[in-house]
N, C-alpha and C. Protein backbone atom coordinates (compact mmCIF):
# COMPACT_ATOMS: atom_id res chain seq x y z
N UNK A 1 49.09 32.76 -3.72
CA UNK A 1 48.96 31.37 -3.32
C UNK A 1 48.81 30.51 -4.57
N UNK A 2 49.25 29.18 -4.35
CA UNK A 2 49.11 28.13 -5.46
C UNK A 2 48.56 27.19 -5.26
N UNK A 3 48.13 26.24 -6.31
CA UNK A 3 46.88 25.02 -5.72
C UNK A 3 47.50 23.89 -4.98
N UNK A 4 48.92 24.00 -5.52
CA UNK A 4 49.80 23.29 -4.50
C UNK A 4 48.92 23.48 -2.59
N UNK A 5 49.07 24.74 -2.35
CA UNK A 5 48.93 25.20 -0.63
C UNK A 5 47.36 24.11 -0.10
N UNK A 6 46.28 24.09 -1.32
CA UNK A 6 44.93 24.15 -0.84
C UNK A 6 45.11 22.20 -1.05
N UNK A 7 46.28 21.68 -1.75
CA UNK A 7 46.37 20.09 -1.89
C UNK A 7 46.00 19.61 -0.46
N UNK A 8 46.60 19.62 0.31
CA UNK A 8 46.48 19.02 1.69
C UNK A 8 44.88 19.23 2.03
N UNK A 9 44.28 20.14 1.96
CA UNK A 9 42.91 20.00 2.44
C UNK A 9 42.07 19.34 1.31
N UNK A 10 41.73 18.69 0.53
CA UNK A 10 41.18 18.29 -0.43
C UNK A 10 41.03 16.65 -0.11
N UNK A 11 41.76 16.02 0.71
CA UNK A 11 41.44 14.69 1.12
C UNK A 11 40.04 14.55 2.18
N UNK A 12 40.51 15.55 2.92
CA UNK A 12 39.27 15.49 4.34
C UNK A 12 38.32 16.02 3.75
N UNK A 13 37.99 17.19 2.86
CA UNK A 13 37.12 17.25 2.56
C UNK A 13 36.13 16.26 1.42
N UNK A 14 36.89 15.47 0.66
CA UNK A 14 36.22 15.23 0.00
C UNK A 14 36.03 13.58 1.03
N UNK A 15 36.42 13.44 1.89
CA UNK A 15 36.04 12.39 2.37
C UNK A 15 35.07 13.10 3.47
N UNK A 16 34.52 14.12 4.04
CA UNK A 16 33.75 14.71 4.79
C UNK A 16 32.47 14.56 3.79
N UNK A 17 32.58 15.15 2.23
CA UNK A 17 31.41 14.85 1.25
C UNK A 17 30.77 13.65 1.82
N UNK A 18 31.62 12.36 1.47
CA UNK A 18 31.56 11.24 0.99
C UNK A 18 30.64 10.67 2.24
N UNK A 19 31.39 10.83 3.30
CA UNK A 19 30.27 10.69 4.82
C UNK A 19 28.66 11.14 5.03
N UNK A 20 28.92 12.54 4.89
CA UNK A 20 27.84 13.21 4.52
C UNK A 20 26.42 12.51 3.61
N UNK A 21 27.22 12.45 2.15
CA UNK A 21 26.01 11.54 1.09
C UNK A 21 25.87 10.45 1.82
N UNK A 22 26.77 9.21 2.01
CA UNK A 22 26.47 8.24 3.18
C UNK A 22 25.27 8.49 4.04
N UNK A 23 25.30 9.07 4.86
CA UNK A 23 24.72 9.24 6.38
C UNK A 23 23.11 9.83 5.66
N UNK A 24 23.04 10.56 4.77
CA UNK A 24 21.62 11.15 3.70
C UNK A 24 20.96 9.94 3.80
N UNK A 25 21.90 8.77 2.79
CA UNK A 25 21.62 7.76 2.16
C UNK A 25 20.48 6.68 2.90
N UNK A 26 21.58 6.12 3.84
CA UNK A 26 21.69 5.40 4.97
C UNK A 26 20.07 5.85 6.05
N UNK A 27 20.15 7.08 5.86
CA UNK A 27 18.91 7.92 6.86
C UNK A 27 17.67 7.81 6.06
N UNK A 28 17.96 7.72 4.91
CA UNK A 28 16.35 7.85 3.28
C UNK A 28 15.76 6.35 4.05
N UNK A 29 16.99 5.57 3.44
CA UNK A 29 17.14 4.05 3.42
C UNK A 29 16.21 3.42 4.64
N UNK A 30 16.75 4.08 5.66
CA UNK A 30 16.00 3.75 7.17
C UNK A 30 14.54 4.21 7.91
N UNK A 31 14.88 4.75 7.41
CA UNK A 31 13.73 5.70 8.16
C UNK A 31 12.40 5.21 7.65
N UNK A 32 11.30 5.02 9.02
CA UNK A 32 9.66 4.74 8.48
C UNK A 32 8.79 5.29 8.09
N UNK A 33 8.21 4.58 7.36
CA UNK A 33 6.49 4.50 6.63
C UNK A 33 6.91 5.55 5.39
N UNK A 34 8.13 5.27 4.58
CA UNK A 34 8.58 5.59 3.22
C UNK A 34 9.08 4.08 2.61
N UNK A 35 8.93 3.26 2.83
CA UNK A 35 9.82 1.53 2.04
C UNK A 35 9.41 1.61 0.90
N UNK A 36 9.76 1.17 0.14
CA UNK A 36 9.61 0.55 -1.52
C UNK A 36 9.21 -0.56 -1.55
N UNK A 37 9.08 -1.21 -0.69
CA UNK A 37 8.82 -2.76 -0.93
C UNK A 37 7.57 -2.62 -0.48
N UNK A 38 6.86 -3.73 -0.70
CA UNK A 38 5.00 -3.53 -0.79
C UNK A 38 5.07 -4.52 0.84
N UNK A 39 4.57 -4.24 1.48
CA UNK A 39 3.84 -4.95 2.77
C UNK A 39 2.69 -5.79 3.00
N UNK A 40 2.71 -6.72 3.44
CA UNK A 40 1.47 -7.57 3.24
C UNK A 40 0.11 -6.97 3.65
N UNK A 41 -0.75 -7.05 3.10
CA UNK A 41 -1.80 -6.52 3.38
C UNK A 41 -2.15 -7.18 4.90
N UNK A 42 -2.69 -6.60 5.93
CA UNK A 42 -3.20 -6.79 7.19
C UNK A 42 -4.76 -7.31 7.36
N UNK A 43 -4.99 -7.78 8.26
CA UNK A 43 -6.62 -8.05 8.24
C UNK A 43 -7.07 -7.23 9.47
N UNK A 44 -8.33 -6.88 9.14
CA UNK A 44 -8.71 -5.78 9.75
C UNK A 44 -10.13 -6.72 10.34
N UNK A 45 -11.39 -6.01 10.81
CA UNK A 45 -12.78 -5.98 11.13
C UNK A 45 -13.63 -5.53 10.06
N UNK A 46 -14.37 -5.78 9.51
CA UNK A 46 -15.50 -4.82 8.23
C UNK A 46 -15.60 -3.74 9.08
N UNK A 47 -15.49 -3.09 9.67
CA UNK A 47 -15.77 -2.01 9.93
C UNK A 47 -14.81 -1.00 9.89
N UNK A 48 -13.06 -1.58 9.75
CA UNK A 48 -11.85 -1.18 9.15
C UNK A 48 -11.75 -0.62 7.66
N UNK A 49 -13.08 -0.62 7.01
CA UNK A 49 -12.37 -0.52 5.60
C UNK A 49 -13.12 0.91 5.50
N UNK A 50 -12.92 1.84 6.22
CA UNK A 50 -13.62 3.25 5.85
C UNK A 50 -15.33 3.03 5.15
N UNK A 51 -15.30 4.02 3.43
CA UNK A 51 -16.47 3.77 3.46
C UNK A 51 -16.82 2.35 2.59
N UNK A 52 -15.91 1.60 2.38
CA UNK A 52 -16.88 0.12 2.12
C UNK A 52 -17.98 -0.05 2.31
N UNK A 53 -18.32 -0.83 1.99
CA UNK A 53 -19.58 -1.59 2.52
C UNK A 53 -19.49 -3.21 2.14
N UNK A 54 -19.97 -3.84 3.13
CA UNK A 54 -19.99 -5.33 2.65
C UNK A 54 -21.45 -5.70 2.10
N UNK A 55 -21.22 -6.41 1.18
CA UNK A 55 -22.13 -6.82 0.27
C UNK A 55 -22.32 -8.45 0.33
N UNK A 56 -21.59 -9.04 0.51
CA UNK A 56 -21.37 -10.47 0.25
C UNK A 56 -20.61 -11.03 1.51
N UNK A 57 -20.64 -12.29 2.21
CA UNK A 57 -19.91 -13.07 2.80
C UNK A 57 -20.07 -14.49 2.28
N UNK A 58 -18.97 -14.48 0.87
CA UNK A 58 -18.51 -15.62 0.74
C UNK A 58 -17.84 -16.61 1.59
N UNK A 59 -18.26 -18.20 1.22
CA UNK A 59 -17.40 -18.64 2.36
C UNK A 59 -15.53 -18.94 2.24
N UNK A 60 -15.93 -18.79 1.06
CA UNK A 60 -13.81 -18.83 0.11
C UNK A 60 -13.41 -17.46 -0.62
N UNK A 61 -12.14 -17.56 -0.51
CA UNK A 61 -11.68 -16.80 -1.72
C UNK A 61 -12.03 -17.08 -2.74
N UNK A 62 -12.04 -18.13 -3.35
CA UNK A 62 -12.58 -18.40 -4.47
C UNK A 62 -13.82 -17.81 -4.80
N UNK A 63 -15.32 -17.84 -4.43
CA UNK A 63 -16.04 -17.59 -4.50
C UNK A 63 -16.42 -16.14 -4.75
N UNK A 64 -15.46 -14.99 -3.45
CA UNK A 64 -15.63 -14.29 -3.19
C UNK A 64 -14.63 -13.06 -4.48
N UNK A 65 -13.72 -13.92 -5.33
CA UNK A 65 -13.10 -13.39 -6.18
C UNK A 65 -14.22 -13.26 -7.47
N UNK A 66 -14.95 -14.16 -8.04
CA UNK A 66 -15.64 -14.49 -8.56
C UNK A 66 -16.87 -13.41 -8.77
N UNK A 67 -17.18 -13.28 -7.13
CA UNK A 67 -18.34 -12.80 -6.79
C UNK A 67 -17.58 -11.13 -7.41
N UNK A 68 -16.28 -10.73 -7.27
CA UNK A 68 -16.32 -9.43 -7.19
C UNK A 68 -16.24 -8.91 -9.01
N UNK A 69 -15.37 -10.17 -9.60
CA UNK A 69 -15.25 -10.34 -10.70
C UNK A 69 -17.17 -9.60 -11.74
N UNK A 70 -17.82 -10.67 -10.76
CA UNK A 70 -19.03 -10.21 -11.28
C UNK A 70 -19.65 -8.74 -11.66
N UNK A 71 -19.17 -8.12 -10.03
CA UNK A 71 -19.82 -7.07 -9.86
C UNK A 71 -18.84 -5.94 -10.88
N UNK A 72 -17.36 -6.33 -10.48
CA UNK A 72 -16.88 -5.36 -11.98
C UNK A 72 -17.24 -5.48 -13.59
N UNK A 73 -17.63 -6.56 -13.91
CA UNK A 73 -18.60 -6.67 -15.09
C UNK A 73 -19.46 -5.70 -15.48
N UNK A 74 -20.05 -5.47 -13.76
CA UNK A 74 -21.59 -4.90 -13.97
C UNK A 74 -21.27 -2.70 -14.14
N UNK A 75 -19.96 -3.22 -13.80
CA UNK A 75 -19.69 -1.59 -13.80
C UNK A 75 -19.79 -1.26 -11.89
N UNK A 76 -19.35 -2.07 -11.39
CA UNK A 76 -19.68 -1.51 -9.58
C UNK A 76 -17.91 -1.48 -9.46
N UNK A 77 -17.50 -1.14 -8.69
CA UNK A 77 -16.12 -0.76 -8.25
C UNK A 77 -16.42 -1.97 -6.78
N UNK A 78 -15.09 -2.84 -6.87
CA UNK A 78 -15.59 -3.95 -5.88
C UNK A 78 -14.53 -4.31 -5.29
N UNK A 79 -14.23 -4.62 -3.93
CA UNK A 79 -13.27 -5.13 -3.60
C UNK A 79 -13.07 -5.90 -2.68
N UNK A 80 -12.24 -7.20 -3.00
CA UNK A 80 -12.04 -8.28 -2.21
C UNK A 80 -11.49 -8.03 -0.80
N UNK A 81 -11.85 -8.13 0.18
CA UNK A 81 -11.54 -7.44 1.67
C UNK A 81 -10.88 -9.21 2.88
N UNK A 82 -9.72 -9.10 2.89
CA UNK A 82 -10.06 -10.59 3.86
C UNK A 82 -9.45 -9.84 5.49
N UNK A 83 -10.85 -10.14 5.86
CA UNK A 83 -11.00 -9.87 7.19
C UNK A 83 -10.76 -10.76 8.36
N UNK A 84 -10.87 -10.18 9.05
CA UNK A 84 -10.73 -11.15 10.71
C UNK A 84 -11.92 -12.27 10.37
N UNK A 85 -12.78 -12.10 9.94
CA UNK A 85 -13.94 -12.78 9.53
C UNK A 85 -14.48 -13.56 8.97
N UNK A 86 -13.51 -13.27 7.79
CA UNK A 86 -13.57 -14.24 6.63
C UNK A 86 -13.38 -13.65 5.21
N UNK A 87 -13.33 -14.03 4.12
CA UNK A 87 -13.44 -12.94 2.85
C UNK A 87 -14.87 -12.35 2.87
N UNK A 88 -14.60 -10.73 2.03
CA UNK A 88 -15.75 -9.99 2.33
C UNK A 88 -15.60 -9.44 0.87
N UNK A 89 -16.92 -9.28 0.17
CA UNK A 89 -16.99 -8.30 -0.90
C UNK A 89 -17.67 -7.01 -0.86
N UNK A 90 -16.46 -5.96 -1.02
CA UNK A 90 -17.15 -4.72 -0.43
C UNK A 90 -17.75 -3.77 -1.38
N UNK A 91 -18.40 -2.97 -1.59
CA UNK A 91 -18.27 -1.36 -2.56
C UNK A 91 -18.88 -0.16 -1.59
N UNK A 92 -18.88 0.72 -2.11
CA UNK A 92 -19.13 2.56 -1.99
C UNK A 92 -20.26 2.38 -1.66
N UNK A 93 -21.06 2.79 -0.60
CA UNK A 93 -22.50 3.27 -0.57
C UNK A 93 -23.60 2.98 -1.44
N UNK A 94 -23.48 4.09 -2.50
CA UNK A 94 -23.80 4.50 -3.62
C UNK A 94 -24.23 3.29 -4.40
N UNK A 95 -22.92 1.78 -4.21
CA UNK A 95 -23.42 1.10 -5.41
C UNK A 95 -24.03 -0.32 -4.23
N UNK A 96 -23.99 -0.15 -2.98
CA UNK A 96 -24.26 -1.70 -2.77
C UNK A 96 -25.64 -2.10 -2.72
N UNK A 97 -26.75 -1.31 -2.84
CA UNK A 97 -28.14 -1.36 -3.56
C UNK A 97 -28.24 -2.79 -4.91
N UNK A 98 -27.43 -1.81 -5.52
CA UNK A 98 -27.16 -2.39 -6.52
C UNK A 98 -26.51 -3.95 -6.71
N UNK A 99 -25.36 -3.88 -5.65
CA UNK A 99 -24.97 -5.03 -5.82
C UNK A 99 -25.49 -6.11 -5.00
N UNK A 100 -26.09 -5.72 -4.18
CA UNK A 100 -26.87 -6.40 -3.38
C UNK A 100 -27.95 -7.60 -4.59
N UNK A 101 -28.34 -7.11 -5.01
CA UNK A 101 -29.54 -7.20 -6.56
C UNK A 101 -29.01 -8.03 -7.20
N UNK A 102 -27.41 -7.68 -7.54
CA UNK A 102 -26.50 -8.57 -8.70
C UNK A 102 -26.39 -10.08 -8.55
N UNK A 103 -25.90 -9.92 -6.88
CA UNK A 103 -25.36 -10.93 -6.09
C UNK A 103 -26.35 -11.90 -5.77
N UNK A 104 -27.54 -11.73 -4.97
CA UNK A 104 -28.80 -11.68 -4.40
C UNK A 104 -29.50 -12.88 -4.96
């Protein structure tokens, strides 16, 4: 046999490839809770944020950025939370003793 005979099949297949990677592609592309693009953060309840803890109920963002600003100064791990509620400044167990004190 010669490569002449196998010419004729070499179109469908390589257009069978071509479908194939497509349809991979197309399926990566689609498919949920894998996106690349960042999603807006949601607002939850303080009681949504696992082990948080709220420390602060500023009445602004402003304030409440400020307020967390502080507490990373102090060495506390802090985070701005905006809730159903209002802005919230949260941390770990461990440190809201502490930040309680900072803030206070």
């Amino acid at each position: 046999m010669t490569w002449g005979s196998y010419h004729s099949l070499l179109g469908p297949v390589v257009a069978f490839v071509a479908v194939g990677v497509l349809v991979l592609l197309l399926r990566w592309t689609f498919s949920s809770g894998h996106s690349l693009v960042e999603r807006r953060p949601q607002q939850g309840g303080t009681d949504e944020y696992g082990l948080l803890e709220v420390v602060s109920t500023p009445g602004t963002f402003v304030e409440a950025e400020l307020q967390r600003l502080a507490l990373q100064e102090a060495g506390i791990r802090a985070t701005l939370a905006p809730t159903t509620e209002g802005p919230r400044v949260m941390v770990f167990p461990e440190d809201a003793r502490r930040a309680r004190e900072l803030l206070g």
